[in-house]
Each structure stands twice: as structure tokens, then as C-alpha cells.
Protein backbone atom coordinates (compact mmCIF):
# COMPACT_ATOMS: atom_id res chain seq x y z
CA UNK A 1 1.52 -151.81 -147.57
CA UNK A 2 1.92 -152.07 -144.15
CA UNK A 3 4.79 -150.41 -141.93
CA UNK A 4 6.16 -150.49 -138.38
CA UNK A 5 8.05 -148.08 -136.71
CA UNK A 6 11.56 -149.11 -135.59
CA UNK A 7 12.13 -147.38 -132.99
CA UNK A 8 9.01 -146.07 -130.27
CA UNK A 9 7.17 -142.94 -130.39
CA UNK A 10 8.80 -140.11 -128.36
CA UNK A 11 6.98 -139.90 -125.26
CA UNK A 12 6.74 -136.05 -124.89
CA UNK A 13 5.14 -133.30 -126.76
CA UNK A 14 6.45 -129.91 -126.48
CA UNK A 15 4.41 -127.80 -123.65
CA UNK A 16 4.03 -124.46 -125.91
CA UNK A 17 1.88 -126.42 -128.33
CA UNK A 18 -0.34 -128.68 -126.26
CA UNK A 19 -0.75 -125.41 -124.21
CA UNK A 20 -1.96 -123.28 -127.29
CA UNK A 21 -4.02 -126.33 -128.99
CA UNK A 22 -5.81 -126.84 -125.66
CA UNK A 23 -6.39 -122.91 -125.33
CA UNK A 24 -6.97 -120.48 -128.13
CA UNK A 25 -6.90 -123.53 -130.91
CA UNK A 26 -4.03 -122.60 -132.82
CA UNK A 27 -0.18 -122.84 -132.99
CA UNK A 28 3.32 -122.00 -134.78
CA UNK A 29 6.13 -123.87 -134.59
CA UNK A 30 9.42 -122.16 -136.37
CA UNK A 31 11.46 -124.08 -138.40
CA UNK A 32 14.46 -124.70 -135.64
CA UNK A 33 12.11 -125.93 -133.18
CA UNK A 34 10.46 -128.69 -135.44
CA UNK A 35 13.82 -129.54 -136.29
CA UNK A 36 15.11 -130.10 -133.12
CA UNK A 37 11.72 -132.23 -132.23
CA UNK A 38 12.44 -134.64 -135.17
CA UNK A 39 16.37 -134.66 -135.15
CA UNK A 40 16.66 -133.35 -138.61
CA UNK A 41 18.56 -130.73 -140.61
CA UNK A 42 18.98 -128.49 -144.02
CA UNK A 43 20.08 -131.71 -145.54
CA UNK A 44 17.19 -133.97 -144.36
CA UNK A 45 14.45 -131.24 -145.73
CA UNK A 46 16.42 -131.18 -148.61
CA UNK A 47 15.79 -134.92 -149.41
CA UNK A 48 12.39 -134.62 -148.34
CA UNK A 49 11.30 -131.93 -150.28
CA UNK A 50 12.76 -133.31 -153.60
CA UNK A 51 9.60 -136.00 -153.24
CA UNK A 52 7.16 -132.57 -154.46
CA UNK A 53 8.85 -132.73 -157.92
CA UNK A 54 6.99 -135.95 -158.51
CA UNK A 55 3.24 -134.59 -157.47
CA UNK A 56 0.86 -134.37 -160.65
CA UNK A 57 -1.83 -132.31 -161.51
CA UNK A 58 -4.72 -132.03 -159.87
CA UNK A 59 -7.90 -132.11 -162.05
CA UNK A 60 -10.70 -131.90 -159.94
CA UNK A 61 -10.72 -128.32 -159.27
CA UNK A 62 -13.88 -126.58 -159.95
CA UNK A 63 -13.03 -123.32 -160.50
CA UNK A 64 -10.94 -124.56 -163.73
CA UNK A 65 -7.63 -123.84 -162.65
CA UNK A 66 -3.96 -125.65 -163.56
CA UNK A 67 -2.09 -124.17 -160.61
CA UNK A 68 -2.22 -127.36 -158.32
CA UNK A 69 -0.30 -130.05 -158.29
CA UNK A 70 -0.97 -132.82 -155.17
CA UNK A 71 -0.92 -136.92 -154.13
CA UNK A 72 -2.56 -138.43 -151.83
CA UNK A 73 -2.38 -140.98 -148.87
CA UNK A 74 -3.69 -142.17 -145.16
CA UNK A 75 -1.71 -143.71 -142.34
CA UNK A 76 -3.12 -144.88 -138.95
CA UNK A 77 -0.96 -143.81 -135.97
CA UNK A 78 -1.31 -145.35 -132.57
CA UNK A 79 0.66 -143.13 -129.65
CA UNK A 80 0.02 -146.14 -127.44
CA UNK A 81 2.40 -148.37 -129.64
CA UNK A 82 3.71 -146.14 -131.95
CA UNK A 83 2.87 -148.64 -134.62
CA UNK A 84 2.46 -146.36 -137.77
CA UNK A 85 0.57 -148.19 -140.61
CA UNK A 86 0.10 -147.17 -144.41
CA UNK A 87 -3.42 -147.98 -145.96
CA UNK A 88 -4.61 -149.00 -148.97
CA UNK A 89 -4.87 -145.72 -151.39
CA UNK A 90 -8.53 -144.89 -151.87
CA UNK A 91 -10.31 -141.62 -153.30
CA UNK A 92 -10.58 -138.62 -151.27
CA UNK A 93 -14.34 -137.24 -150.23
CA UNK A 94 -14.81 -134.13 -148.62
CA UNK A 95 -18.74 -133.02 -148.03
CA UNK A 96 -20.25 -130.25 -149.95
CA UNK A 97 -20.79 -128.38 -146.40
CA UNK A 98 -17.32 -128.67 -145.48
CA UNK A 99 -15.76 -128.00 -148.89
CA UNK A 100 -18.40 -125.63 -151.45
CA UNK A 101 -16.01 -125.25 -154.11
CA UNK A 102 -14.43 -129.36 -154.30
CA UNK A 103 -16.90 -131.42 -151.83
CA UNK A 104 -19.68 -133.99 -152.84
CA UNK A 105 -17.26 -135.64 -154.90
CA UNK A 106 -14.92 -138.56 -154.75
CA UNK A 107 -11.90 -136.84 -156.36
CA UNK A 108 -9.33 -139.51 -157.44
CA UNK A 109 -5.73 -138.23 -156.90
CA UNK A 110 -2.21 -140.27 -157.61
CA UNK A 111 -1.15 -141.96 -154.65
CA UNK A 112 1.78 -141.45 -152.55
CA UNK A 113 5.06 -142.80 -154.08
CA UNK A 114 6.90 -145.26 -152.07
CA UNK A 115 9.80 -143.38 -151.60
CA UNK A 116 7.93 -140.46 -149.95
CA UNK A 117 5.48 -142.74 -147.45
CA UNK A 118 9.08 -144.72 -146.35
CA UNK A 119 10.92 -140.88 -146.00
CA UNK A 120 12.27 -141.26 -142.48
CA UNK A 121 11.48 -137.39 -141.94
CA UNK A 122 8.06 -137.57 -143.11
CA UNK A 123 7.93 -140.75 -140.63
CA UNK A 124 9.07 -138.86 -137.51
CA UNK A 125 6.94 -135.71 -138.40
CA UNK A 126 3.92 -137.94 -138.30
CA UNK A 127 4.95 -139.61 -134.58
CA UNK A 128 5.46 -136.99 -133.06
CA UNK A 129 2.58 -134.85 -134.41
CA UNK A 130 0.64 -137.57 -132.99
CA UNK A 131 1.94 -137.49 -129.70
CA UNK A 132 0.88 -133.75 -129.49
CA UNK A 133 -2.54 -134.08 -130.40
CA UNK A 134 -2.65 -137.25 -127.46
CA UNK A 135 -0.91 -135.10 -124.95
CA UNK A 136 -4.14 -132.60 -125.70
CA UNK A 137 -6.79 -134.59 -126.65
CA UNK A 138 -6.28 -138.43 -124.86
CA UNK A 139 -6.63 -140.23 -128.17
CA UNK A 140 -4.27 -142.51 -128.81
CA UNK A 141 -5.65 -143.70 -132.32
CA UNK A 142 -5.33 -141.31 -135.12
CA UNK A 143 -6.43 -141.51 -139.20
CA UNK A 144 -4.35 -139.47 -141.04
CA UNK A 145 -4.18 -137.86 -144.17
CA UNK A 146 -1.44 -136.58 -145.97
CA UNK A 147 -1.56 -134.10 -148.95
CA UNK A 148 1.70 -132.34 -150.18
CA UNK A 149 0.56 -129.65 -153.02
CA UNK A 150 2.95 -127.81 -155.00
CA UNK A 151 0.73 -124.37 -155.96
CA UNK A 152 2.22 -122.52 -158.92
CA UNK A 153 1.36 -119.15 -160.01
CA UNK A 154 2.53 -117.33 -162.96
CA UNK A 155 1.09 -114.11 -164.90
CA UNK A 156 -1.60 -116.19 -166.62
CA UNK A 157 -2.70 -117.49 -163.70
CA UNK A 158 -2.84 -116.90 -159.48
CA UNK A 159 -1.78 -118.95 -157.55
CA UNK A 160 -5.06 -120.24 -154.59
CA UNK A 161 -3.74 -122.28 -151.48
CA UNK A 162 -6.70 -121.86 -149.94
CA UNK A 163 -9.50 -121.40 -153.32
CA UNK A 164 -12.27 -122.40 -151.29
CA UNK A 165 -11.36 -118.78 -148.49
CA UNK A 166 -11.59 -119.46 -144.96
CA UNK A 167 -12.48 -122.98 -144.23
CA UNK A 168 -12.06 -126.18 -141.92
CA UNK A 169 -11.59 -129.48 -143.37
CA UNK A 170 -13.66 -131.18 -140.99
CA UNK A 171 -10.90 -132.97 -139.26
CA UNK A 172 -10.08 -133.14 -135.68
CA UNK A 173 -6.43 -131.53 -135.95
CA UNK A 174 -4.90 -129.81 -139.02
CA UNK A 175 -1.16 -128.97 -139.70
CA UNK A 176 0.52 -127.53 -142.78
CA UNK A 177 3.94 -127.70 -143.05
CA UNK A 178 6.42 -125.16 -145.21
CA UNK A 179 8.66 -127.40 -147.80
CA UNK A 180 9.75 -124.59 -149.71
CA UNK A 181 9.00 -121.23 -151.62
CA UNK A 182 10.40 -120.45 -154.75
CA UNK A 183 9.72 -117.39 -156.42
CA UNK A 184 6.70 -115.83 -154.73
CA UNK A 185 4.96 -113.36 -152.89
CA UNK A 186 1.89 -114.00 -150.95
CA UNK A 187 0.48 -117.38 -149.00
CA UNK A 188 -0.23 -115.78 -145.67
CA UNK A 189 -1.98 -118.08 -143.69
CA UNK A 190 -4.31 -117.04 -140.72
CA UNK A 191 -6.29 -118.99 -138.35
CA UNK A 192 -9.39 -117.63 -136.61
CA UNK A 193 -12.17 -118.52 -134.07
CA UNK A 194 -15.79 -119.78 -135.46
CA UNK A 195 -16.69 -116.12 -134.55
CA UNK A 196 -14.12 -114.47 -136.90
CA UNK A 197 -11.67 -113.34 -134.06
CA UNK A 198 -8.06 -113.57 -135.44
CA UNK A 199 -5.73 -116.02 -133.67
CA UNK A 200 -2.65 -115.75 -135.46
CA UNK A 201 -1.83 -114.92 -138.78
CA UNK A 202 1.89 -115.88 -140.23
CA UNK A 203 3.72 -116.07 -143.70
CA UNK A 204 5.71 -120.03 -143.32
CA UNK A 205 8.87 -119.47 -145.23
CA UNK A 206 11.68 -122.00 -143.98
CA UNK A 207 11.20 -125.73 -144.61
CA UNK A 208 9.98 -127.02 -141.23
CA UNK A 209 7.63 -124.33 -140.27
CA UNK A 210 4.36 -125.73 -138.75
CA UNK A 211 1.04 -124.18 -138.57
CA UNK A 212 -1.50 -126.51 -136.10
CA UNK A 213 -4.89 -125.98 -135.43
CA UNK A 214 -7.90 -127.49 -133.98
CA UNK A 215 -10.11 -127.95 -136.87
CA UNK A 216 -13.23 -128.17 -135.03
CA UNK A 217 -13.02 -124.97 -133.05
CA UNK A 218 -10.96 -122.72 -135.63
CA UNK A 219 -11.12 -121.83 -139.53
CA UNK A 220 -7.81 -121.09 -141.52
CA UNK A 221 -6.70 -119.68 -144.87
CA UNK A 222 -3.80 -119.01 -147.01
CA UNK A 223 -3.71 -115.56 -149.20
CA UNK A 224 -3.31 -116.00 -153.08
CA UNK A 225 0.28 -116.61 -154.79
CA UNK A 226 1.91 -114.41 -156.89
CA UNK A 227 4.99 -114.56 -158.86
CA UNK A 228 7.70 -111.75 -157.65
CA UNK A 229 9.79 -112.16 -161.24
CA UNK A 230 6.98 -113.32 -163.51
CA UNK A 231 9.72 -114.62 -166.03
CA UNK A 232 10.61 -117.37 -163.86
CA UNK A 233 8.81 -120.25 -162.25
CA UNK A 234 7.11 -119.96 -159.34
CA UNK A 235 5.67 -122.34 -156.14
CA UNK A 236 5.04 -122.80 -153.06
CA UNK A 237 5.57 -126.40 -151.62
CA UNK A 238 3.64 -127.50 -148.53
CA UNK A 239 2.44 -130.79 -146.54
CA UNK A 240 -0.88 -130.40 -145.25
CA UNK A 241 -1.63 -132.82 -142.49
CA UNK A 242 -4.94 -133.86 -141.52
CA UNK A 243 -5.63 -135.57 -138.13
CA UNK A 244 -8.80 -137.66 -136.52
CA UNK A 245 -9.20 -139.36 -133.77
CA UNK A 246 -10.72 -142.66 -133.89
């Protein structure tokens, strides 16, 4: 399925985040600010995170848990165009040295549905991501990979954003985005230096929080989930973003 953007990239990034990505490595944008940058509102993250209630299980986890649910899909941005173009869905490989606990494998997750690759939001997000990591790194071509996770946790069972601890994905940019939290306590994320020097460390609450980082200079992690009434359901909705220059 291919797709073209109708109407052109936006030809600016915001300063504070090229500034911080070309510095230290790392970067949070609040909520209001991302939703200014993409002309969306309350409504618009409202559509766009009803697409998580349709992620399924992921079974590939090695450390035997049932508290992740995910899909899976690659675009190819061009800044230069904007020209935004859905591949063909193909199994996901991380290696072993990158990923101890899940790599070495080709883990075979449900695609993206239709509805959530043609989400005008998720469409925006993705331009003008792009157009910050060109502003910082002169790339114009990016391959990237989108995977929303729902993470549930529950008394028989805590919730692990981040199972495999602190970690890069072996990516040139990473981004995770906040779609919603229902229920729980936990999911601090932090992002540090290869020498273990801590460069930020934030708890994304509001839908449209963004946490960016270079992924070949910095390592990041998410605390464990757990439920704050443990008679009720309980997630934590993100969109992690995976970016790499061609």
C-alpha cells in the first residue's frame, strides 16, 4: 500500500529540539507543544488513541509474560518531498546484541490496521518528526518503524515497558509518544549517556507527550507498571517511533 502526502512537509522544526538532539542527545516535548506542531486537539488524540484497542498480544516475549499487547509497521519518509510511503508488512528482527532478552529472532507481529496507518494525526506526527531529525542530522531519507504497545499490569502480573532495562534499539533516532494511562503507577522513563550520566528522566502522562533521543549516543528505559486500584484494569498506551536514516 502505497501513500502520498497531500499537502508538503512543514518546513521547520522547532529550535528547542534540534538544539537538545544535536547536544546532550535527548529531548521532551509536553503535550501542548506537540499539539500545536501538528494542529491537533483532545478530540484528535481521542480518535487516535481508540486504534490501541485493536493491538493483539504479543507472543514472542521471552521472559513468558501476557502483559503486552503491540502491531507492527514501516513507512519511508522523504523531508525533501514529503512523500510518505507505507511498505509491505514484514517480520521484525532485532540482534541479540542490541536486544538480549527478544533479539536473534524474526518475531512475527499483526500488522498495522488500515485505519491506523491512514490516521491523519499519526500522518502529521510522522512529517514532522522527520523534519526534526533532517534539521539535525541532513538526512532527508528516513525508514521508519512504528510500534504502538498497550502494557497491562494487574496483581498477577507487572507490568515491563522496558523488560529488556536500559537499552538502545539500534536505530538512528527514537521517540515514544504518551497515548494514554489508565489506571497505573509507574513507567518513568529516563534517558542517559553511553557512560551512565542521567540526561533527563520524566513520567509522560498526557496524550501527546514526546520523549526523543539519539539512539546511537544515548540508552533509555521505562520503570515497571503497576496497578494503583488492582480491581480494575490497568495500561499504559504508547507509540514508540523508531527512525534511520538511509
Amino acid at each position: 500500500m502505497n501513500t502520498r502526502p497531500s499537502a508538503p512537509l512543514a518546513p521547520t522544526a522547532p529550535a528547542s529540539a534540534v538544539r537538545a538532539l544535536a547536544g546532550p542527545g535527548g529531548h521532551l516535548m509536553p503535550a501542548p507543544e506537540l499539539s500545536a506542531l501538528l494542529d491537533v486537539g483532545p478530540a484528535d488524540w481521542a480518535r487516535f488513541g481508540a486504534h490501541w484497542d485493536a493491538l493483539t498480544l504479543d507472543t514472542h516475549m521471552a521472559d513468558g509474560g501476557t502483559y503486552r499487547f503491540r502491531r507492527y509497521g514501516q513507512f519511508d519518509v522523504d523531508t525533501a518531498t514529503g512523500a510518505l510511503t507505507r511498505l509491505p508488512h514484514a517480520p521484525y528482527l532485532q540482534e541479540s546484541t542490541i536486544n538480549p532478552l527478544n533479539g536473534g529472532v524474526e518475531r512475527h507481529f499483526d500488522p498495522l490496521t488500515d485505519e491506523f496507518a491512514a490516521d491523519p494525526l499519526l500522518r502529521a506526527l510522522l512529517r514532522a518528526m522527520a523534519a526534526v531529525f533532517t534539521a539535525v542530522e541532513g538526512t532527508t531519507d528516513w525508514n521508519v518503524k512504528l510500534h504502538p504497545y498497550r502494557i497491562t499490569a494487574g496483581d498477577d502480573q507487572t507490568g515491563q515497558p522496558a523488560p529488556e532495562g536500559r537499552h538502545r534499539d539500534g536505530v538512528t533516532f527514537i521517540t515514544s509518544l504518551m497515548i494514554n494511562r489508565v489506571n497505573v503507577a509507574g513507567g518513568e522513563s529516563a534517558v542517559f549517556t553511553d557512560s551512565g550520566e542521567e540526561l533527563l528522566t520524566t513520567t509522560l502522562t498526557d496524550p501527546g507527550d514526546l520523549l526523543l533521543g539519539d539512539d546511537r549516543r544515548t540508552l533509555h528505559s521505562v520503570t515497571p507498571l503497576h496497578p494503583v486500584d488492582a480491581t480494575a484494569p490497568a495500561h499504559r498506551d504508547v507509540l514508540v517511533v523508531a527512525f534511520t536514516a538511509r
